[in-house]
C-alpha atoms as a PDB file:
ATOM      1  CA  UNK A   1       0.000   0.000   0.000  1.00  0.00           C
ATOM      2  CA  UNK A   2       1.357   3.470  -0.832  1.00  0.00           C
ATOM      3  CA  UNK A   3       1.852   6.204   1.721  1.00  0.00           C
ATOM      4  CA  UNK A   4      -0.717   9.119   1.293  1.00  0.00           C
ATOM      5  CA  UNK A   5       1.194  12.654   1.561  1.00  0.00           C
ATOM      6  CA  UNK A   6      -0.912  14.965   1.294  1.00  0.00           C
ATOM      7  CA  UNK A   7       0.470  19.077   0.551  1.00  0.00           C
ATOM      8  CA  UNK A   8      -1.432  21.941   1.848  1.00  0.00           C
ATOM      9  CA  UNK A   9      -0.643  25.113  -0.031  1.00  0.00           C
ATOM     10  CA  UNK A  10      -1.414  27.809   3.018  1.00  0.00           C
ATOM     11  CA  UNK A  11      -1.452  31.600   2.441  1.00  0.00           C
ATOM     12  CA  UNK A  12      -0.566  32.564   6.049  1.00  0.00           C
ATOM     13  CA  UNK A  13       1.088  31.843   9.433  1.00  0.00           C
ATOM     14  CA  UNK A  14      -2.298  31.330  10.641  1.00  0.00           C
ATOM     15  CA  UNK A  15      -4.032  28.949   8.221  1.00  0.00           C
ATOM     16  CA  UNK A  16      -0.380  26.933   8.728  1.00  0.00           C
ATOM     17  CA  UNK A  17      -0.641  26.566  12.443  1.00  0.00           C
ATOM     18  CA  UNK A  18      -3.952  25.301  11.797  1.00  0.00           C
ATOM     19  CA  UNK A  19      -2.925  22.510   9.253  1.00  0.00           C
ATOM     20  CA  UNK A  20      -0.204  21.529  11.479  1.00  0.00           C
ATOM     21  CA  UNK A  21      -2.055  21.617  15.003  1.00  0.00           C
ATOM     22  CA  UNK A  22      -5.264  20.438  13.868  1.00  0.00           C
ATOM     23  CA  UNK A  23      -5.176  19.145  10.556  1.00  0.00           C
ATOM     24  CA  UNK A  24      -2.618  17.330  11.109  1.00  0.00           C
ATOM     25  CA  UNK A  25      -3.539  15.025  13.595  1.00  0.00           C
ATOM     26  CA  UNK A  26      -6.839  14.360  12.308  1.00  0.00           C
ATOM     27  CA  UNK A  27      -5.594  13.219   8.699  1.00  0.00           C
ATOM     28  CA  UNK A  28      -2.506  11.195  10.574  1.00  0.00           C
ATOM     29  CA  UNK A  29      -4.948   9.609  12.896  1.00  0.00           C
ATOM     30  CA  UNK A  30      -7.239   8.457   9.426  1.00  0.00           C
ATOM     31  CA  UNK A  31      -4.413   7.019   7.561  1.00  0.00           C
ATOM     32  CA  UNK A  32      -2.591   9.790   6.253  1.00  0.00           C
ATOM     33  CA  UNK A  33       0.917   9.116   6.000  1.00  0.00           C
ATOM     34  CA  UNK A  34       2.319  12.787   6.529  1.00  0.00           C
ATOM     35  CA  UNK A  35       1.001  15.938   5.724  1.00  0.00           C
ATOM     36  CA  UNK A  36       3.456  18.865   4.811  1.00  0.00           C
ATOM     37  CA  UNK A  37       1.648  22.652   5.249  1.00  0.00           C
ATOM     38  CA  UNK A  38       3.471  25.064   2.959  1.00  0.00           C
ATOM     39  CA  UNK A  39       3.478  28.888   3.107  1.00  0.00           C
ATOM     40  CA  UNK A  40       2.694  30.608  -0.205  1.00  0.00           C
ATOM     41  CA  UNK A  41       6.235  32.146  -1.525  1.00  0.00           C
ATOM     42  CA  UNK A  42       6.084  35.853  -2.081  1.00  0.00           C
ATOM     43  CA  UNK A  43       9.358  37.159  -3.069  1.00  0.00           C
ATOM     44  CA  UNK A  44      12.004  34.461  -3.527  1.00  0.00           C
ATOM     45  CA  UNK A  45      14.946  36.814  -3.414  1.00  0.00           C
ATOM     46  CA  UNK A  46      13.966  38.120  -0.383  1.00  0.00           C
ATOM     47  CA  UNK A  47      12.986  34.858   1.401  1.00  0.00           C
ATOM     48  CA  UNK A  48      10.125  35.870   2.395  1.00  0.00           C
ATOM     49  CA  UNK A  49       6.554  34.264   2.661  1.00  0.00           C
ATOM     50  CA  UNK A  50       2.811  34.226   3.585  1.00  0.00           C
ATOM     51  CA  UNK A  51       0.079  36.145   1.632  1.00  0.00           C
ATOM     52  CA  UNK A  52      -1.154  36.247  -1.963  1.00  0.00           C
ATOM     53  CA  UNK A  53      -1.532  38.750  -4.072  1.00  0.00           C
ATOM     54  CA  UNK A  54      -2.053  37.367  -7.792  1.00  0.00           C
ATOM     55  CA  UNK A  55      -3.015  34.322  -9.028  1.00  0.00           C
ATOM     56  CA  UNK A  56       0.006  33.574 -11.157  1.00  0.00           C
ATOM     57  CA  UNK A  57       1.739  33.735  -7.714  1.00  0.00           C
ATOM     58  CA  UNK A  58      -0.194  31.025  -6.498  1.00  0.00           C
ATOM     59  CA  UNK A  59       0.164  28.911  -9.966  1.00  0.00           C
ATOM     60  CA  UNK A  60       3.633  29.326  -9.775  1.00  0.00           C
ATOM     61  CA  UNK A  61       3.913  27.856  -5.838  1.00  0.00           C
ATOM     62  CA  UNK A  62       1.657  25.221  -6.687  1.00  0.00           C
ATOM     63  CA  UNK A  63       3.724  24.009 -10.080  1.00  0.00           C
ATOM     64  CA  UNK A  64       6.991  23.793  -7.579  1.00  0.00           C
ATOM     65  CA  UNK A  65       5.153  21.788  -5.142  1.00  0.00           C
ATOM     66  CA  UNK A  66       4.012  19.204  -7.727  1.00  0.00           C
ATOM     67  CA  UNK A  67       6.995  18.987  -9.302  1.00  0.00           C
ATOM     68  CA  UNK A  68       9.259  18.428  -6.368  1.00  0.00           C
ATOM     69  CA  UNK A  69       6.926  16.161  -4.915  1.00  0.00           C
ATOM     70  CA  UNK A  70       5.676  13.025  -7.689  1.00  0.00           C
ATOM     71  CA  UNK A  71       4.074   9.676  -7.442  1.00  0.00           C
ATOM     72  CA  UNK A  72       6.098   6.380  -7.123  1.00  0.00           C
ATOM     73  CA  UNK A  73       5.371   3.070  -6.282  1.00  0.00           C
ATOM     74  CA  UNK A  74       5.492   3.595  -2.715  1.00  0.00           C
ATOM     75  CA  UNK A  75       3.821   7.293  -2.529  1.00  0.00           C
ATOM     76  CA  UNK A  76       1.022   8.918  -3.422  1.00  0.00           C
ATOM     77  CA  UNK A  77       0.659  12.952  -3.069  1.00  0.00           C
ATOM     78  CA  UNK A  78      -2.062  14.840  -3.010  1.00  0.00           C
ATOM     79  CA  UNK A  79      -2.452  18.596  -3.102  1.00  0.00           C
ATOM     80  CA  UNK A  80      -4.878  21.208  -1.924  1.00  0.00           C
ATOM     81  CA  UNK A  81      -4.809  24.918  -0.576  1.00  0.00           C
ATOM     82  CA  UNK A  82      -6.025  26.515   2.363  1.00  0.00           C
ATOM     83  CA  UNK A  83      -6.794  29.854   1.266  1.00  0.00           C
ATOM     84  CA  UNK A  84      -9.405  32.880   2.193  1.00  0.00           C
ATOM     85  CA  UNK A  85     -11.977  33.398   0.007  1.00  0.00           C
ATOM     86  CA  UNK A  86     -11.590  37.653   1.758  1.00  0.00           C
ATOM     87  CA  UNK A  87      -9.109  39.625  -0.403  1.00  0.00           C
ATOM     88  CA  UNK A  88      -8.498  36.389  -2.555  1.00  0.00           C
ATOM     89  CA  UNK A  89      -7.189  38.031  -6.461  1.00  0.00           C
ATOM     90  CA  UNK A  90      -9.291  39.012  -8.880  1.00  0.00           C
ATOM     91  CA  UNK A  91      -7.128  37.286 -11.162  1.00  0.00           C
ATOM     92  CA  UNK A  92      -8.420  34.029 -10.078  1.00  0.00           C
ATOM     93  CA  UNK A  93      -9.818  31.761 -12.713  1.00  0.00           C
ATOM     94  CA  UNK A  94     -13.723  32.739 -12.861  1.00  0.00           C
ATOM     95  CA  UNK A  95     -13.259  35.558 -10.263  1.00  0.00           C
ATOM     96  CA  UNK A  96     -15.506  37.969 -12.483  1.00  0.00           C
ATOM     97  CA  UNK A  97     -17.784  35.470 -13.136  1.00  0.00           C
ATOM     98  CA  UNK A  98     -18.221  34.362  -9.787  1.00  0.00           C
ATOM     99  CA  UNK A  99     -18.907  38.089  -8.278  1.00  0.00           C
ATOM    100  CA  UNK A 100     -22.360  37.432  -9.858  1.00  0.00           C
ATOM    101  CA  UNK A 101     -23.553  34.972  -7.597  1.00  0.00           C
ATOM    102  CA  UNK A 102     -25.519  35.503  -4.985  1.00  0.00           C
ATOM    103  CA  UNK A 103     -25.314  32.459  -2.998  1.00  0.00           C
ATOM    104  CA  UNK A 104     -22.036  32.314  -1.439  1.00  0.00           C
ATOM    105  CA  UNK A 105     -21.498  28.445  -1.131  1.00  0.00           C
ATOM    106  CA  UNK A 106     -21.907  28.470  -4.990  1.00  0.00           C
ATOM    107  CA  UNK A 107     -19.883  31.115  -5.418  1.00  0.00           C
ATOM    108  CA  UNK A 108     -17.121  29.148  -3.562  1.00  0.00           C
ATOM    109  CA  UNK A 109     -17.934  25.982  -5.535  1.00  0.00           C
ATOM    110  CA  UNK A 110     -17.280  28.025  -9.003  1.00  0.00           C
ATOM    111  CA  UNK A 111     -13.873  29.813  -7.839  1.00  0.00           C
ATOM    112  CA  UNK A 112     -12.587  25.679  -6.501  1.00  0.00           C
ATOM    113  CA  UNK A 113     -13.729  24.428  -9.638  1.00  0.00           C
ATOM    114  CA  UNK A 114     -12.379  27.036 -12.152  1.00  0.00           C
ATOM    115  CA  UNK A 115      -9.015  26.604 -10.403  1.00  0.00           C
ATOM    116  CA  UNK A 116      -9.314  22.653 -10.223  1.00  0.00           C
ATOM    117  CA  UNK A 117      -9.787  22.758 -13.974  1.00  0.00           C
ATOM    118  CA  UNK A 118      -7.117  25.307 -14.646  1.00  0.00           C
ATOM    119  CA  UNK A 119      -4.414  23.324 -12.620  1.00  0.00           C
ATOM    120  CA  UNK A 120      -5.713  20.565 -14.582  1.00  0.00           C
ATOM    121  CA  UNK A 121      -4.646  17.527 -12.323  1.00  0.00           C
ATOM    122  CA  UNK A 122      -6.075  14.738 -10.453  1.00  0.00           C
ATOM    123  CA  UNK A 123      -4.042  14.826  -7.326  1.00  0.00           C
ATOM    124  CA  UNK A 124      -5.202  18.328  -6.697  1.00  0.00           C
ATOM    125  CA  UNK A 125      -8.236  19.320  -4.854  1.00  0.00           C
ATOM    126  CA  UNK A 126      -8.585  23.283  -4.504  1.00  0.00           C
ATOM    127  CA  UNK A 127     -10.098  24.490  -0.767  1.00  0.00           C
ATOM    128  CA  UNK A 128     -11.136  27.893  -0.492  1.00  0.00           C
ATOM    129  CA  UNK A 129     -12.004  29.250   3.085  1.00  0.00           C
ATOM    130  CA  UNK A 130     -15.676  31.111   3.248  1.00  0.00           C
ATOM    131  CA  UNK A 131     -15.281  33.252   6.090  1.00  0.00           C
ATOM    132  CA  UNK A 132     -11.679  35.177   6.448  1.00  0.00           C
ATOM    133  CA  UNK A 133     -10.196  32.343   8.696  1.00  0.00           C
ATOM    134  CA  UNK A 134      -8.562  34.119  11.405  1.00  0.00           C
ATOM    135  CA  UNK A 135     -12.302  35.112  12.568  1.00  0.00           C
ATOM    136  CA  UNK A 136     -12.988  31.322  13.345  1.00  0.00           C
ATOM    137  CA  UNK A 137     -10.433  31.397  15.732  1.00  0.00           C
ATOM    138  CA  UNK A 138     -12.549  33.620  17.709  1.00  0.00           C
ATOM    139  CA  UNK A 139     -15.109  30.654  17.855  1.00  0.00           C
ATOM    140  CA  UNK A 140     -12.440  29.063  20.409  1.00  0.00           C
ATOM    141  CA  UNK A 141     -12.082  32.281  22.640  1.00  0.00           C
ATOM    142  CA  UNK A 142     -10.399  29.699  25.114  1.00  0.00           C
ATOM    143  CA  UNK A 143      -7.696  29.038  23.008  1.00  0.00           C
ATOM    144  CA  UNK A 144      -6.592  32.606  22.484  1.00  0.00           C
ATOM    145  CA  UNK A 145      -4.364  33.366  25.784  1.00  0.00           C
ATOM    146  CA  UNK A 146      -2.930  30.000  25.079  1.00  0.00           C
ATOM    147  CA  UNK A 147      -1.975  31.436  21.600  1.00  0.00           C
ATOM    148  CA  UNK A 148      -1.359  35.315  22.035  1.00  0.00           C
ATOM    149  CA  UNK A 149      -0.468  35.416  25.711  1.00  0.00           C
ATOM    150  CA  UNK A 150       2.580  32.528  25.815  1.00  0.00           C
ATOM    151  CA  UNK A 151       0.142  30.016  27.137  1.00  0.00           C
ATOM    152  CA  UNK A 152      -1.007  31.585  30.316  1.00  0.00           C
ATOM    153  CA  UNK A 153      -4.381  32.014  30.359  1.00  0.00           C
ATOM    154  CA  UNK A 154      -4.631  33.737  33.954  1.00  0.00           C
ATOM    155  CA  UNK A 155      -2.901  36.742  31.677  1.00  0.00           C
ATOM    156  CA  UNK A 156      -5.207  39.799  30.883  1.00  0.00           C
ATOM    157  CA  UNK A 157      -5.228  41.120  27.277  1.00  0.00           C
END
């Protein structure tokens, strides 16, 4: 049986400390072999990563990933994203198109479709975030002294 890698294509800090604290685990613990979060590079000369500004940056990050990273008789990768749908580039295959939808869940169904089809390949499934995802972690207000105040949660903000 191949081992299942799986690559998550992250455009912050934050969406990366979720794949790695909570992500993670979960795939790991349901026969995931590893899972490897990756920060969206933004200037290579500089170093210097997290955030997106163009599609054509993210194309470019995801072509590296695949390349580097290819099937073989004892591994199988697979690919997705973890961005923001908030601020995400116009220049996003469908973007226009999809501004003329009122429901949002199809909205978000168009944008991971159009870029599923533009990647054009079978190991990659797109996932675009709804909601701006550092305003989930406000739905686990416990967690935030632990994060923001070096783990003491006596501390006041």
């Amino acid at each position: 049986m191949k081992n299942k890698i799986v690559h998550v294509l992250c455009e912050g800090q934050t969406e990366q400390g979720f794949v790695e604290g909570v992500l993670k685990p979960y795939l790991l613990a349901n026969g995931v072999t590893s899972v490897k979060s990756i920060l969206i590079n933004t200037n290579r000369k500089k170093g210097t990563a997290g955030g997106m500004f163009s599609f054509n940056q993210v194309h470019s990050n995801l072509e590296i990933v695949r390349r580097t990273y290819v099937d073989n008789e004892y591994e199988r990768h697979i690919f997705t994203t973890m961005f923001d749908y908030y601020a995400l580039p116009s220049t996003f295959p469908e973007y226009d198109k999809s501004q003329n939808i009122a429901d949002k869940y199809e909205r978000i169904k168009l944008l991971e479709d159009s870029f599923a089809q533009y990647e054009n390949e079978a190991r990659f499934i797109p996932y675009i975030q709804l909601h701006e995802f550092e305003a989930l972690v406000f739905c686990g207000l416990d967690y935030l002294p632990e994060k923001y105040y070096n783990g003491r949660a006596d501390a006041n903000p």
